[in-house]
C-alpha atoms as a PDB file:
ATOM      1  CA  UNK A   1      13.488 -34.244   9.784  1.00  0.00           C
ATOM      2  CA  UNK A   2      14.727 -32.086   6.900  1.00  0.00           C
ATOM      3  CA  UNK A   3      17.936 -31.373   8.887  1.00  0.00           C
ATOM      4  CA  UNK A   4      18.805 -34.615   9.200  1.00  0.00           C
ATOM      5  CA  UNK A   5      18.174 -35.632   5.565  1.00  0.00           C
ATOM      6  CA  UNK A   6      20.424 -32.903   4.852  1.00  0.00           C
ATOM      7  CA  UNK A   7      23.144 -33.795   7.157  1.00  0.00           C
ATOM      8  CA  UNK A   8      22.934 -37.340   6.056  1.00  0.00           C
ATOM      9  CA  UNK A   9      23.145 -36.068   2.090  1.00  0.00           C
ATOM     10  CA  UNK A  10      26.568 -34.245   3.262  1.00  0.00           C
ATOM     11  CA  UNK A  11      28.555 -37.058   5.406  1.00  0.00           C
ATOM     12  CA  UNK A  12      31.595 -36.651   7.041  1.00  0.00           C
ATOM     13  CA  UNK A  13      32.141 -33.246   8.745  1.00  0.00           C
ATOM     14  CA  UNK A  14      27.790 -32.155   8.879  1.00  0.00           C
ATOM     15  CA  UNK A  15      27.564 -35.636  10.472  1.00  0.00           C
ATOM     16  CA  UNK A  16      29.946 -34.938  13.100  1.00  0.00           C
ATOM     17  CA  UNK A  17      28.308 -31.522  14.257  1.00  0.00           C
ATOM     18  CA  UNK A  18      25.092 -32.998  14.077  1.00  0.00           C
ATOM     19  CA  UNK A  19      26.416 -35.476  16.773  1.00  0.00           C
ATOM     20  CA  UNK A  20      27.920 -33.006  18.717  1.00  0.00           C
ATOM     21  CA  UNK A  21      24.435 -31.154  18.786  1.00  0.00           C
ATOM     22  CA  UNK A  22      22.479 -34.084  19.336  1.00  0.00           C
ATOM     23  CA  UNK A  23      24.461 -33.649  23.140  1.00  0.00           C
ATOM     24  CA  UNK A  24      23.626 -29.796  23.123  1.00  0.00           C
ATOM     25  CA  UNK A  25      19.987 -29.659  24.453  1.00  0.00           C
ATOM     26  CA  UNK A  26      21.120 -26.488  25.767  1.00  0.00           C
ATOM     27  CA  UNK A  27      22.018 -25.137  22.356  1.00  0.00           C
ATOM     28  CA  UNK A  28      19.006 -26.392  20.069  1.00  0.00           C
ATOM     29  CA  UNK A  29      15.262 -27.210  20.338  1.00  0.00           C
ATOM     30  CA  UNK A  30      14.386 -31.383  21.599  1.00  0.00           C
ATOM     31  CA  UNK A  31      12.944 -31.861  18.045  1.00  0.00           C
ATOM     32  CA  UNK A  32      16.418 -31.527  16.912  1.00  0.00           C
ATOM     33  CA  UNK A  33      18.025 -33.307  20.215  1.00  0.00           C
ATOM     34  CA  UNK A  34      15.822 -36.174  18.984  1.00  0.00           C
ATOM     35  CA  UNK A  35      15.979 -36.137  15.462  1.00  0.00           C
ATOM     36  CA  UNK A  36      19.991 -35.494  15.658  1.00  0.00           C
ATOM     37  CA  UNK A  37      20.457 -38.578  17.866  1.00  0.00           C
ATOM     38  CA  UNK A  38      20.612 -41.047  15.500  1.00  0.00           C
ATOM     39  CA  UNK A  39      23.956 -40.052  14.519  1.00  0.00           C
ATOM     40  CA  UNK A  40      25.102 -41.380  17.596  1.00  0.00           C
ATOM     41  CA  UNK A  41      24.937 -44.734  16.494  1.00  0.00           C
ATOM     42  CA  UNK A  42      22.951 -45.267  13.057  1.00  0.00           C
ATOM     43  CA  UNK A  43      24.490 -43.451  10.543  1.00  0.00           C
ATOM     44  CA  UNK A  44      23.727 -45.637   7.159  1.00  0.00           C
ATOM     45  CA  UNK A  45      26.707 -46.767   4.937  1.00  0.00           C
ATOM     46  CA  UNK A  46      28.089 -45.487   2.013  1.00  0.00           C
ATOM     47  CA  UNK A  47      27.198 -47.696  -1.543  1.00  0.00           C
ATOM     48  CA  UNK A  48      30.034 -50.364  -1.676  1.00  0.00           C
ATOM     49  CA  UNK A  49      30.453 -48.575  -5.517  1.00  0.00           C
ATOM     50  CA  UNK A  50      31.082 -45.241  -4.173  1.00  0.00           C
ATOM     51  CA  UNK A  51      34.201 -46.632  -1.642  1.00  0.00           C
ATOM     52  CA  UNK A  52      35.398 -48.996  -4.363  1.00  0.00           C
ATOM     53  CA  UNK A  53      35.524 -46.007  -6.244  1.00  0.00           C
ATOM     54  CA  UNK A  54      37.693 -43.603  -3.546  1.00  0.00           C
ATOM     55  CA  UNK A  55      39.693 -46.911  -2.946  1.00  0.00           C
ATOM     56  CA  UNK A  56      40.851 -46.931  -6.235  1.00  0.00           C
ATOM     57  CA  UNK A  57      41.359 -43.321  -6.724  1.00  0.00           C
ATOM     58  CA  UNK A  58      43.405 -43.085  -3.707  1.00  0.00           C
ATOM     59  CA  UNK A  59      45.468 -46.345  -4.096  1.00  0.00           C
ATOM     60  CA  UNK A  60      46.286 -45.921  -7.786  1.00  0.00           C
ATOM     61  CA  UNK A  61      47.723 -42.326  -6.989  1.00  0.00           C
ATOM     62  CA  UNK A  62      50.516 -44.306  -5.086  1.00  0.00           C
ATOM     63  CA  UNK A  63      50.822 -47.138  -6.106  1.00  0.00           C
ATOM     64  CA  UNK A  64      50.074 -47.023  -9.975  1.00  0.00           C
ATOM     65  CA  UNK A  65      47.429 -49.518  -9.974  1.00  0.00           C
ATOM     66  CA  UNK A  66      44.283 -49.327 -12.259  1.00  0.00           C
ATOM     67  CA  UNK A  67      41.971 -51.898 -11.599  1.00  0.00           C
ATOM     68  CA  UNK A  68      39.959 -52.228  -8.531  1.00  0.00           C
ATOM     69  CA  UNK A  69      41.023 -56.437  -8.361  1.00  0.00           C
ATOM     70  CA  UNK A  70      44.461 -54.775  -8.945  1.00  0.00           C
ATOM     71  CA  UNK A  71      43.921 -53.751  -4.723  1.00  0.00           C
ATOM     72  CA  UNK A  72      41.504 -56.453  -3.555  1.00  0.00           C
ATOM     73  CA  UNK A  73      41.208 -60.393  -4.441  1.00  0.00           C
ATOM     74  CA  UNK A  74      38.009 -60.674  -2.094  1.00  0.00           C
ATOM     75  CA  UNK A  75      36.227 -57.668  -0.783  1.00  0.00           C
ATOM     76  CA  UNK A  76      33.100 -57.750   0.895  1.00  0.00           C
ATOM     77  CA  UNK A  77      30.517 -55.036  -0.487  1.00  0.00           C
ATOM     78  CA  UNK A  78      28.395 -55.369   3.088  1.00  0.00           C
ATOM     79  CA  UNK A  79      30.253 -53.156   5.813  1.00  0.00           C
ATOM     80  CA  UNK A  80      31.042 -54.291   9.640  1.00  0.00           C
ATOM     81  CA  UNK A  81      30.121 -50.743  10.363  1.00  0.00           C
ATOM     82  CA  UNK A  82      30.216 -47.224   9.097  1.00  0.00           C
ATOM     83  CA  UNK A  83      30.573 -43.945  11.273  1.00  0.00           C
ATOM     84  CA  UNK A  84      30.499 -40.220  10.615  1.00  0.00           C
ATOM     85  CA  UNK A  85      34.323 -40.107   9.115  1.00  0.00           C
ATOM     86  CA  UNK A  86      34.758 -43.765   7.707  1.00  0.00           C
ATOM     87  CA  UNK A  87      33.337 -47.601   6.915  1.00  0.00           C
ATOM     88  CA  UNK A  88      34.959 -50.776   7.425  1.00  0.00           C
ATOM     89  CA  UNK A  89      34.268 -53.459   4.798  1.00  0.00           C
ATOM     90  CA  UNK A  90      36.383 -57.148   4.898  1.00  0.00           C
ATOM     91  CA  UNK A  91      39.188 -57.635   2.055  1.00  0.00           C
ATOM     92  CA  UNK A  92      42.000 -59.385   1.700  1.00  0.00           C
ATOM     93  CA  UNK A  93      44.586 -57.413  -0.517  1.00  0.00           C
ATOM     94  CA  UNK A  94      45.899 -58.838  -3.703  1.00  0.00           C
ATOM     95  CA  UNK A  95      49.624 -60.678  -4.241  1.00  0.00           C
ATOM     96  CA  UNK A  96      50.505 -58.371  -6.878  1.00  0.00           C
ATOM     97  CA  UNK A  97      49.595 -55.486  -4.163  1.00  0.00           C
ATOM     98  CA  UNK A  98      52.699 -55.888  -2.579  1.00  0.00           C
ATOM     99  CA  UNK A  99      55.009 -55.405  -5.325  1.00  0.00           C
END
């Protein structure tokens, strides 16, 4: 549905409350129960660009690195899995991380 297009276009917070009414079929109509629902357990991934991206922006604030390699030697752009709040991809931080 629209709704869910919508909620999937915003991420994060909209996802939550669209979970939390997808258990509400006291509070909104079954074509939204149903619709709503797969939030439980299918929400898509983010573009591996877009976290590399926030990765680097939030990293290089603290630690003063620029370059995406700077953080990662091997990262995998696939996820394990991906949730309302958050996505886990494989990596292995680099040497010169730890310095």
């Amino acid at each position: 549905t629209e709704g869910l297009d919508v909620i999937l276009e915003m991420r994060g917070l909209f996802i939550k409350i669209g979970q939390v009414l997808s258990s509400r079929p006291d509070f909104i109509p079954k074509q939204f129960i149903d619709s709503f629902g797969s939030l439980q357990d299918d929400v898509p991934p983010w573009n591996s660009k877009e976290i590399k991206q926030l990765v680097v922006d939030s990293l290089t604030l603290h630690h003063g690195l620029d370059e995406f390699e700077d953080i990662f030697c091997d990262f995998e752009d696939d996820p394990v899995g991906s949730a309302s709040i958050g996505q886990v991809h494989r990596a292995t931080l680099a040497a010169n991380f730890y310095k």
